[in-house]
N, C-alpha and C. Protein backbone atom coordinates (compact mmCIF):
# COMPACT_ATOMS: atom_id res chain seq x y z
N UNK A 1 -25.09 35.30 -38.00
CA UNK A 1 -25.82 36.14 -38.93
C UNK A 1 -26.71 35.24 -39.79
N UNK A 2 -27.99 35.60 -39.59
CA UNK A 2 -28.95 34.65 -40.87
C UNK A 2 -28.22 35.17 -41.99
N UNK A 3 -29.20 34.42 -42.90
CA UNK A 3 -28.81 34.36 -44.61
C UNK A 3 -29.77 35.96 -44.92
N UNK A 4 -30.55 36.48 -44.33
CA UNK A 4 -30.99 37.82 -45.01
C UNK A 4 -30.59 38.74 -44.52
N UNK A 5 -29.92 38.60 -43.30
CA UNK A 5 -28.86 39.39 -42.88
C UNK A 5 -27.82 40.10 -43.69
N UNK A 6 -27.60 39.40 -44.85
CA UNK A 6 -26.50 39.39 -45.78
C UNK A 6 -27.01 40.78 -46.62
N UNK A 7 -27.96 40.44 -46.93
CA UNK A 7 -28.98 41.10 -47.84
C UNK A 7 -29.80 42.17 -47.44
N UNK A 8 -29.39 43.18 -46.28
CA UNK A 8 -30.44 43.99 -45.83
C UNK A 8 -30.49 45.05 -46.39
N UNK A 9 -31.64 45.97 -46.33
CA UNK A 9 -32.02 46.76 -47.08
C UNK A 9 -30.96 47.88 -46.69
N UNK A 10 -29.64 48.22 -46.29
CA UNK A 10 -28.75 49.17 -45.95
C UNK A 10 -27.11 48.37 -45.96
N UNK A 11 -27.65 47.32 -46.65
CA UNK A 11 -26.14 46.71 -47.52
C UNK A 11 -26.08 46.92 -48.78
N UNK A 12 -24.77 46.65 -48.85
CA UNK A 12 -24.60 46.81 -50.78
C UNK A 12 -22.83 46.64 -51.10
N UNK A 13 -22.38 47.34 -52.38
CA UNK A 13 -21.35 47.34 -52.58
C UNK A 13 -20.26 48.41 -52.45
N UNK A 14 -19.41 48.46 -51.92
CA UNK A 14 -18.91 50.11 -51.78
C UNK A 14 -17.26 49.68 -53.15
N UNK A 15 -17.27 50.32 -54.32
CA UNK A 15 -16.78 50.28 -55.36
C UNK A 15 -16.56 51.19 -55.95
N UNK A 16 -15.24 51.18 -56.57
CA UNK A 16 -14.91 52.72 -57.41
C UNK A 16 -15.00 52.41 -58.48
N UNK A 17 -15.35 53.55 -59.03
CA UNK A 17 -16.14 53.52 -60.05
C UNK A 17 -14.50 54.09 -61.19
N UNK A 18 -14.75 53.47 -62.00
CA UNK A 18 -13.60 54.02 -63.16
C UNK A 18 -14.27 55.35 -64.00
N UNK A 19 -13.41 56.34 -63.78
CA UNK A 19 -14.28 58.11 -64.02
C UNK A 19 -12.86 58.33 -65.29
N UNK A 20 -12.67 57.03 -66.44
CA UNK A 20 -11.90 57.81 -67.31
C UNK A 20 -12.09 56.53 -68.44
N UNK A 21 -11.84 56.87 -69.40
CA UNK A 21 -11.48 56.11 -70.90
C UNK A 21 -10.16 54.71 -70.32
N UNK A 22 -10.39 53.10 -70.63
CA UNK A 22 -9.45 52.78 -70.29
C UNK A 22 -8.18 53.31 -71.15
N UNK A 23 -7.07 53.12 -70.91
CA UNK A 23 -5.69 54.19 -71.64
C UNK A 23 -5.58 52.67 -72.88
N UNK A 24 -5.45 51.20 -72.42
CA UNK A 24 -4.93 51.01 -73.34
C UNK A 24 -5.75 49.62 -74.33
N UNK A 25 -5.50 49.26 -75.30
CA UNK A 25 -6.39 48.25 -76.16
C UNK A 25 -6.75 47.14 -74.89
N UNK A 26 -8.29 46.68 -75.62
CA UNK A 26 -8.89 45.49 -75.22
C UNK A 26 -9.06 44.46 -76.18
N UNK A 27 -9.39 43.27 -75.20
CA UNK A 27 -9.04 42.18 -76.29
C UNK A 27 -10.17 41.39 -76.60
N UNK A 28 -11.38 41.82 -75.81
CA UNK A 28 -12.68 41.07 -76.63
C UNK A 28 -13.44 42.48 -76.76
N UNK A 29 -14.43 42.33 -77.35
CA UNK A 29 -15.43 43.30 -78.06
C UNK A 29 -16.33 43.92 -77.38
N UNK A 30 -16.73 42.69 -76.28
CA UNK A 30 -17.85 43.21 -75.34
C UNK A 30 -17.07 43.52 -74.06
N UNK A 31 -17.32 44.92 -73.60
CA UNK A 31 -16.11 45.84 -72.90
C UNK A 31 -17.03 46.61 -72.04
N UNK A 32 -16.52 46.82 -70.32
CA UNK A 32 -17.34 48.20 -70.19
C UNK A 32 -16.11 48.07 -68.78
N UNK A 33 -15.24 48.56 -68.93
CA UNK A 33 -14.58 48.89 -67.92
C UNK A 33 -14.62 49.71 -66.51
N UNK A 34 -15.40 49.16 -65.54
CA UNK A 34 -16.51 50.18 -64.63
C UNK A 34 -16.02 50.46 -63.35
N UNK A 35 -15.39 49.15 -62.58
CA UNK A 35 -15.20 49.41 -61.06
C UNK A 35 -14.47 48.44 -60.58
N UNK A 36 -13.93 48.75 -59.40
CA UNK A 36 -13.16 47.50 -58.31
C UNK A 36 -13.84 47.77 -57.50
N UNK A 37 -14.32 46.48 -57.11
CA UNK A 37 -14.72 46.08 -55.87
C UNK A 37 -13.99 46.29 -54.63
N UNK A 38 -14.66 47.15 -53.97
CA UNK A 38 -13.72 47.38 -52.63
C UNK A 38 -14.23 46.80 -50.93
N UNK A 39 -15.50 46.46 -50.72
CA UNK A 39 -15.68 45.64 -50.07
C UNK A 39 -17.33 44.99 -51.02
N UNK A 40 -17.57 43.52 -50.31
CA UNK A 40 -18.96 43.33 -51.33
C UNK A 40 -19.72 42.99 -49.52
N UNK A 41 -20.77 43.28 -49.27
CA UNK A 41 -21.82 43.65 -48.53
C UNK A 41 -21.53 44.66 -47.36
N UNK A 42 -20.81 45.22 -47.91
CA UNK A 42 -20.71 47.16 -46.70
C UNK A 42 -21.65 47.48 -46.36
N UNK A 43 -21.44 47.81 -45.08
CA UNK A 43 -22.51 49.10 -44.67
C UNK A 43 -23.02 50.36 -45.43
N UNK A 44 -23.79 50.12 -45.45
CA UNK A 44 -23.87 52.15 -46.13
C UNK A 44 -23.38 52.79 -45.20
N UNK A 45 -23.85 53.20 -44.05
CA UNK A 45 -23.67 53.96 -42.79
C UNK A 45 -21.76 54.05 -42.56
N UNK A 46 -21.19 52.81 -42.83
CA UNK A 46 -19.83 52.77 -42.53
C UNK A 46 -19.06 52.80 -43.61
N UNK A 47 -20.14 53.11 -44.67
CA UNK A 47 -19.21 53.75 -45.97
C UNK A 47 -19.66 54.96 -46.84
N UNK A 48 -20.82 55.88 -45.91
CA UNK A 48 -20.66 56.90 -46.77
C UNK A 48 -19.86 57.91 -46.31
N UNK A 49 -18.88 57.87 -45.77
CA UNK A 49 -17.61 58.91 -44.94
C UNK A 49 -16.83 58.94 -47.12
N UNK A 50 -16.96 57.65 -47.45
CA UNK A 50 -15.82 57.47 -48.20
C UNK A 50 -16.60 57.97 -49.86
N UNK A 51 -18.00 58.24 -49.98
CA UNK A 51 -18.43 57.97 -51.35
C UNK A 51 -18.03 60.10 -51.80
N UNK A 52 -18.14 59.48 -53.06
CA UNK A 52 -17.56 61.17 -53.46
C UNK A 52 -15.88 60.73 -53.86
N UNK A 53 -15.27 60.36 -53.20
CA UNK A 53 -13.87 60.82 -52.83
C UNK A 53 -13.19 60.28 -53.81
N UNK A 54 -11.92 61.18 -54.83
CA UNK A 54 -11.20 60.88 -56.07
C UNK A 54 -10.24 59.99 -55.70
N UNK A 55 -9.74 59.01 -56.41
CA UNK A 55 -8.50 58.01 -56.22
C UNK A 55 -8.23 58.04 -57.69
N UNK A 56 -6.16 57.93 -57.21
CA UNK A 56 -5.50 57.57 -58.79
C UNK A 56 -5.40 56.33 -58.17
N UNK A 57 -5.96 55.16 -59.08
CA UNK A 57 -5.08 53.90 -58.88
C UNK A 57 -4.17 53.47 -60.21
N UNK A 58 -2.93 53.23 -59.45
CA UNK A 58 -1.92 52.37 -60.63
C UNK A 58 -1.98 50.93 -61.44
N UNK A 59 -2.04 51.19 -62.82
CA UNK A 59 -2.38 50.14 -63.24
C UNK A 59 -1.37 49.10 -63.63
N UNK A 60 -0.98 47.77 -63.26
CA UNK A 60 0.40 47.00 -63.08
C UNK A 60 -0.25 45.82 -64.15
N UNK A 61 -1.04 45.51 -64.55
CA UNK A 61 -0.45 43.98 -65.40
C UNK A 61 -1.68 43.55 -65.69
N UNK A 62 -2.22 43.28 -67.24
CA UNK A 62 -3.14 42.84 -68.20
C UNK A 62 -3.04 41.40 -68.18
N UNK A 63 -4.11 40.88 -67.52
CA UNK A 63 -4.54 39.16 -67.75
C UNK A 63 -5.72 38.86 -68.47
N UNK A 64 -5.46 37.65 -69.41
CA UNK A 64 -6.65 37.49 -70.14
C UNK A 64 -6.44 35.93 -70.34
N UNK A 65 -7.57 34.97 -70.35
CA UNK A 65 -7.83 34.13 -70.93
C UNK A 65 -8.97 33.66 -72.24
N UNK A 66 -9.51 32.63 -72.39
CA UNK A 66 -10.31 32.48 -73.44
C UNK A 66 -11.52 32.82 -73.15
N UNK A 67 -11.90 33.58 -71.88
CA UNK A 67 -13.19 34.03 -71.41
C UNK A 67 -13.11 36.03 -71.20
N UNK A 68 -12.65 36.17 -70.59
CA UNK A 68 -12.06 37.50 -70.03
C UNK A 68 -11.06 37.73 -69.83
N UNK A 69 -10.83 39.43 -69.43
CA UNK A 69 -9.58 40.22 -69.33
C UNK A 69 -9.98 41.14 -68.44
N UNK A 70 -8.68 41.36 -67.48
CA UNK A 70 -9.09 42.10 -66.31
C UNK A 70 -7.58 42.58 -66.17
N UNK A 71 -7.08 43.62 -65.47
CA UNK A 71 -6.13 44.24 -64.85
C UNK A 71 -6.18 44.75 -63.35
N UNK A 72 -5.12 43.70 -63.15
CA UNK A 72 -4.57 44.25 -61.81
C UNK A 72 -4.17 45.90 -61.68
N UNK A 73 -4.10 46.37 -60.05
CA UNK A 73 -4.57 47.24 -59.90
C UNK A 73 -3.84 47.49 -58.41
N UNK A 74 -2.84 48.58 -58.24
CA UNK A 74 -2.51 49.00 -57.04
C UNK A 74 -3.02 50.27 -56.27
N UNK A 75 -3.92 50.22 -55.58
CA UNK A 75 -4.60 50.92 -54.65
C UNK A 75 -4.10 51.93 -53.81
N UNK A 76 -3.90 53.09 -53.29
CA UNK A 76 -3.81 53.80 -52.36
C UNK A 76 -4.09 53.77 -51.26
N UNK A 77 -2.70 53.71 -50.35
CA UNK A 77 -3.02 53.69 -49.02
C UNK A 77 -4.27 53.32 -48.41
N UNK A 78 -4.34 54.82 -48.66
CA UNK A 78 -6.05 55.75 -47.89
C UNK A 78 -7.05 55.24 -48.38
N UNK A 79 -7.49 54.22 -49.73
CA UNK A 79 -8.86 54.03 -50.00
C UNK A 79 -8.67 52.89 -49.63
N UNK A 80 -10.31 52.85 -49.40
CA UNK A 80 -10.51 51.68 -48.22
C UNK A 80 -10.89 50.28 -49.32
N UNK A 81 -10.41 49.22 -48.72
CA UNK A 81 -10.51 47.87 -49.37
C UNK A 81 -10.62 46.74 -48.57
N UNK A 82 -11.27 46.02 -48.97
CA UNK A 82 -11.34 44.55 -48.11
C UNK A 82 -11.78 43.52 -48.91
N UNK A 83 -11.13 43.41 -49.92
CA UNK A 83 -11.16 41.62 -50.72
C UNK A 83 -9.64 41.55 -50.62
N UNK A 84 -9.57 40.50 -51.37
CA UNK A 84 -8.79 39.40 -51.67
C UNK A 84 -7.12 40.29 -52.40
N UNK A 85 -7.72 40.65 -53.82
CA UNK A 85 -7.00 41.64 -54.85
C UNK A 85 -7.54 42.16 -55.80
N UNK A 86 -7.28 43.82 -55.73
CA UNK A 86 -8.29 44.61 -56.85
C UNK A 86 -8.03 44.69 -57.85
N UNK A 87 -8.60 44.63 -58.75
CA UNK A 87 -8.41 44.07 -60.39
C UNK A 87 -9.85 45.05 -60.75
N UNK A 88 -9.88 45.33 -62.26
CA UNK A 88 -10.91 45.67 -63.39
C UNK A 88 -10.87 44.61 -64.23
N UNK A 89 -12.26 44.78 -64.29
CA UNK A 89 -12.84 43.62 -65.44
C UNK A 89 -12.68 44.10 -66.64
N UNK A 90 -12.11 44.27 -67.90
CA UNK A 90 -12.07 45.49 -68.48
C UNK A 90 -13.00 44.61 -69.93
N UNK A 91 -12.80 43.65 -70.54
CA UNK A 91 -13.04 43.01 -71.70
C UNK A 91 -14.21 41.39 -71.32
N UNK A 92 -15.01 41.24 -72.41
CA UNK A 92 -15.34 39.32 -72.11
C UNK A 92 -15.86 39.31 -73.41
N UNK A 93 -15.68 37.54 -73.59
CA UNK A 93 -16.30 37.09 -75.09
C UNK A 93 -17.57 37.40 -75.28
N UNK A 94 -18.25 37.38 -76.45
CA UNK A 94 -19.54 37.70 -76.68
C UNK A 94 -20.03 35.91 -76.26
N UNK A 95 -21.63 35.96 -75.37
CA UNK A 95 -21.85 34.66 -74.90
C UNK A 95 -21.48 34.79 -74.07
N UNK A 96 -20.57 35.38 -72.85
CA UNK A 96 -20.48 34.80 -71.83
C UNK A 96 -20.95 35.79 -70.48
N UNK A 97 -20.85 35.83 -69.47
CA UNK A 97 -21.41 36.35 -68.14
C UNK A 97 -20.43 36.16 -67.40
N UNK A 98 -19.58 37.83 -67.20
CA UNK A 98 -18.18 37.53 -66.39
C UNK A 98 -18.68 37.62 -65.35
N UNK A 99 -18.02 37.65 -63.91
CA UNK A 99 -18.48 37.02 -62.59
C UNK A 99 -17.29 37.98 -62.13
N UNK A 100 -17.63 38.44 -60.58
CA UNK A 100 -15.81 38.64 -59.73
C UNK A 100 -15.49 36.92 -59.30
N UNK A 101 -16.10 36.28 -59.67
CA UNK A 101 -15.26 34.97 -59.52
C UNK A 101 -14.22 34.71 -60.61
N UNK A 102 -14.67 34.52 -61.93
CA UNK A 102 -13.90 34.58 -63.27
C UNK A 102 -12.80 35.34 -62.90
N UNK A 103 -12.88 36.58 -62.27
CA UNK A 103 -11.87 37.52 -62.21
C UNK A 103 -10.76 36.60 -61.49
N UNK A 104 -11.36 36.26 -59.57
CA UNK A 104 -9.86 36.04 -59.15
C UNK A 104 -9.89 34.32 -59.22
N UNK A 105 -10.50 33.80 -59.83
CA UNK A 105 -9.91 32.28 -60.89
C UNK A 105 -9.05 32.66 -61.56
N UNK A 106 -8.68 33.84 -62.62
CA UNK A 106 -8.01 34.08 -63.49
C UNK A 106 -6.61 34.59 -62.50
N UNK A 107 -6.95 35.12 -61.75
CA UNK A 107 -5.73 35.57 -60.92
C UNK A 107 -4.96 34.43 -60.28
N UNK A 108 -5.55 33.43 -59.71
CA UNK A 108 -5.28 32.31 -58.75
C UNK A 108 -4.33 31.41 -60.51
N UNK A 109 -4.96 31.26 -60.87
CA UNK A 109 -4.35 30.46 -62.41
C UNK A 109 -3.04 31.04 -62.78
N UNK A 110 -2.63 33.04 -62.59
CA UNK A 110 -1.49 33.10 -62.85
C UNK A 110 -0.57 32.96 -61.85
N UNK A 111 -0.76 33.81 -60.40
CA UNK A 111 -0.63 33.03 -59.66
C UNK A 111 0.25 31.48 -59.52
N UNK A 112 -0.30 30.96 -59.47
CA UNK A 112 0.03 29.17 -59.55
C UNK A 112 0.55 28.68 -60.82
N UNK A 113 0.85 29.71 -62.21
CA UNK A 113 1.69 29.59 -63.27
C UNK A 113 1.33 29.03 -64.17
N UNK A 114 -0.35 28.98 -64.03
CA UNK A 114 -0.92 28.32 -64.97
C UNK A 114 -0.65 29.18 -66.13
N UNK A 115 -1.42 28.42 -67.42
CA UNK A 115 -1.27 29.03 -68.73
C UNK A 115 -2.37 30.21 -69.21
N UNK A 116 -2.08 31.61 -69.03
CA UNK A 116 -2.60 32.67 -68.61
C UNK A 116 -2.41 33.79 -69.39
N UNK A 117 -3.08 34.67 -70.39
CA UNK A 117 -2.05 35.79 -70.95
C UNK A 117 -2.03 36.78 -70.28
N UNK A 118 -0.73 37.63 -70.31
CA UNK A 118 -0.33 38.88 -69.37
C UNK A 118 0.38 39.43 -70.14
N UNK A 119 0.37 41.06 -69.65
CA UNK A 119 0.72 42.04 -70.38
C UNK A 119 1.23 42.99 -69.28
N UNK A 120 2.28 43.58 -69.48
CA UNK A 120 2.47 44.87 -68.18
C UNK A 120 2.08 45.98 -68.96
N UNK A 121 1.28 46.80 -67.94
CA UNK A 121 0.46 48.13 -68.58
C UNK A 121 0.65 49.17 -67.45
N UNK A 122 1.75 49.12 -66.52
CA UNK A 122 1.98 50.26 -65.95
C UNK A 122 2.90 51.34 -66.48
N UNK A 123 3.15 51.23 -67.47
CA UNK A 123 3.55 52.63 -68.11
C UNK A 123 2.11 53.38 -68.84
N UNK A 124 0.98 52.97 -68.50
CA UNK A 124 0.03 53.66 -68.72
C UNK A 124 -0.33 54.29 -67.89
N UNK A 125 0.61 54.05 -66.58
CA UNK A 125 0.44 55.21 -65.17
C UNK A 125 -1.13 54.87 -64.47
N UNK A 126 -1.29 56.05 -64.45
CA UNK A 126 -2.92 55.51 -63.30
C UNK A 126 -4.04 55.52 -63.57
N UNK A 127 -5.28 55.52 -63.17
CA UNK A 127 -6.45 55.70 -63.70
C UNK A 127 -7.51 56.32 -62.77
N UNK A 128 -8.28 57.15 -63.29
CA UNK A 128 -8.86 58.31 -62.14
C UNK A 128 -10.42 57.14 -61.94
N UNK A 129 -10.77 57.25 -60.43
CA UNK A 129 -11.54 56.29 -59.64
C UNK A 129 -12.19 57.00 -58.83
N UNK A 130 -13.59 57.11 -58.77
CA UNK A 130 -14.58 57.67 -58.05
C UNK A 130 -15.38 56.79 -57.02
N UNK A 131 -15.17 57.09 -55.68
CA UNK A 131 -16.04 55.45 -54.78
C UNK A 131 -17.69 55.98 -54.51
N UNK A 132 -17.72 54.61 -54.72
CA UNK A 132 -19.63 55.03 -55.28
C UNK A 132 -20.46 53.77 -54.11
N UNK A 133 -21.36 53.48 -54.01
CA UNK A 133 -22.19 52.55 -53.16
C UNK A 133 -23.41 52.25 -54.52
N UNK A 134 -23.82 50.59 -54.67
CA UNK A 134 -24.37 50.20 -55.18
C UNK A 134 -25.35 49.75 -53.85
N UNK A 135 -26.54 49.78 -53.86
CA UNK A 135 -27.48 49.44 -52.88
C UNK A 135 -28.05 48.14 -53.49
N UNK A 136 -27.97 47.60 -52.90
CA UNK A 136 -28.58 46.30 -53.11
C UNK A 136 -30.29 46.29 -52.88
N UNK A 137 -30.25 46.91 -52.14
CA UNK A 137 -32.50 47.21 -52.28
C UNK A 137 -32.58 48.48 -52.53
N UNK A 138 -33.80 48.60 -53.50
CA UNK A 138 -34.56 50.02 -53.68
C UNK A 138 -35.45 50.26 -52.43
N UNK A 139 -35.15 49.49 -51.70
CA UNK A 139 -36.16 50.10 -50.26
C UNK A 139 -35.69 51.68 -49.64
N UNK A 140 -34.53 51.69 -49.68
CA UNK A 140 -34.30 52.63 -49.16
C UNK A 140 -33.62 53.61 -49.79
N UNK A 141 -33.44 54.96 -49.49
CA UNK A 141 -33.03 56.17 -50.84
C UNK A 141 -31.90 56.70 -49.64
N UNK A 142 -30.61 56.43 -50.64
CA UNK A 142 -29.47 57.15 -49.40
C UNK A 142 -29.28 58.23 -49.37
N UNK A 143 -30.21 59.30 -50.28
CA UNK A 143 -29.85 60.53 -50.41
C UNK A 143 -31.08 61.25 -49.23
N UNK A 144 -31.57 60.31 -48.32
CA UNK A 144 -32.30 61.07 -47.45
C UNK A 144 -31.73 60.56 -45.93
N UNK A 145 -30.68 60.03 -45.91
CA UNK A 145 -29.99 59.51 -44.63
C UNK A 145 -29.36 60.08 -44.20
């Protein structure tokens, strides 16, 4: 696959979208609690079977360091995924530019027992998740495909 291969005008992100208030406190200021990444350069074509469609995901355990805060995240069966481990970005310091790298650095660090803060937040039960497609080019309009 070339390198613009990666990038074609009918790739993008297929991600659920967080469709509720997070349930519980954040720990930096600048906050927008939005989506998990569920695959990063999908097909459109081989993922609009899935856009529309409601998911509860369960929320298991609050990590934060001196940059960001994100929560792990147990998925349903049936919705479709292909990274690593789904997590929300939920919080970051003012100054900084969180990344899904930051995210699973922070995971790999607790993980491996590094020095990490965590919180269990599954008695906040689940959180309602809408799967959405981010298009990576305005070339093309998926509402005419």
């Amino acid at each position: 696959m070339n390198k613009m291969d990666k990038f074609s005008t009918k790739k993008g992100i297929l991600w659920a979208e967080v469709a509720q208030e997070f349930p519980a406190p954040l720990v930096f200021d600048r906050s927008n609690p939005s989506h998990i990444t569920l695959e990063y350069s999908a097909e459109y074509d081989k993922s609009r079977k899935y856009l529309g469609r409601e998911y509860f995901v369960d929320l298991k355990t609050k990590l934060w360091n001196h940059k960001i805060e994100i929560v792990l995240v147990d998925l349903p069966s049936k919705m479709p995924f292909k990274e690593k481990q789904p997590f929300i970005l939920l919080s970051w310091r003012e100054g900084t530019k969180p990344t899904v790298k930051d995210g699973i650095d922070l995971i790999n660090s607790w993980k491996n027992k590094e020095p990490v803060f965590c919180q269990d937040v599954s008695h906040f039960g689940k959180i309602r998740t809408v799967i959405a497609f981010y298009k990576w080019s305005q070339q093309w309009d998926s509402t005419q495909d």
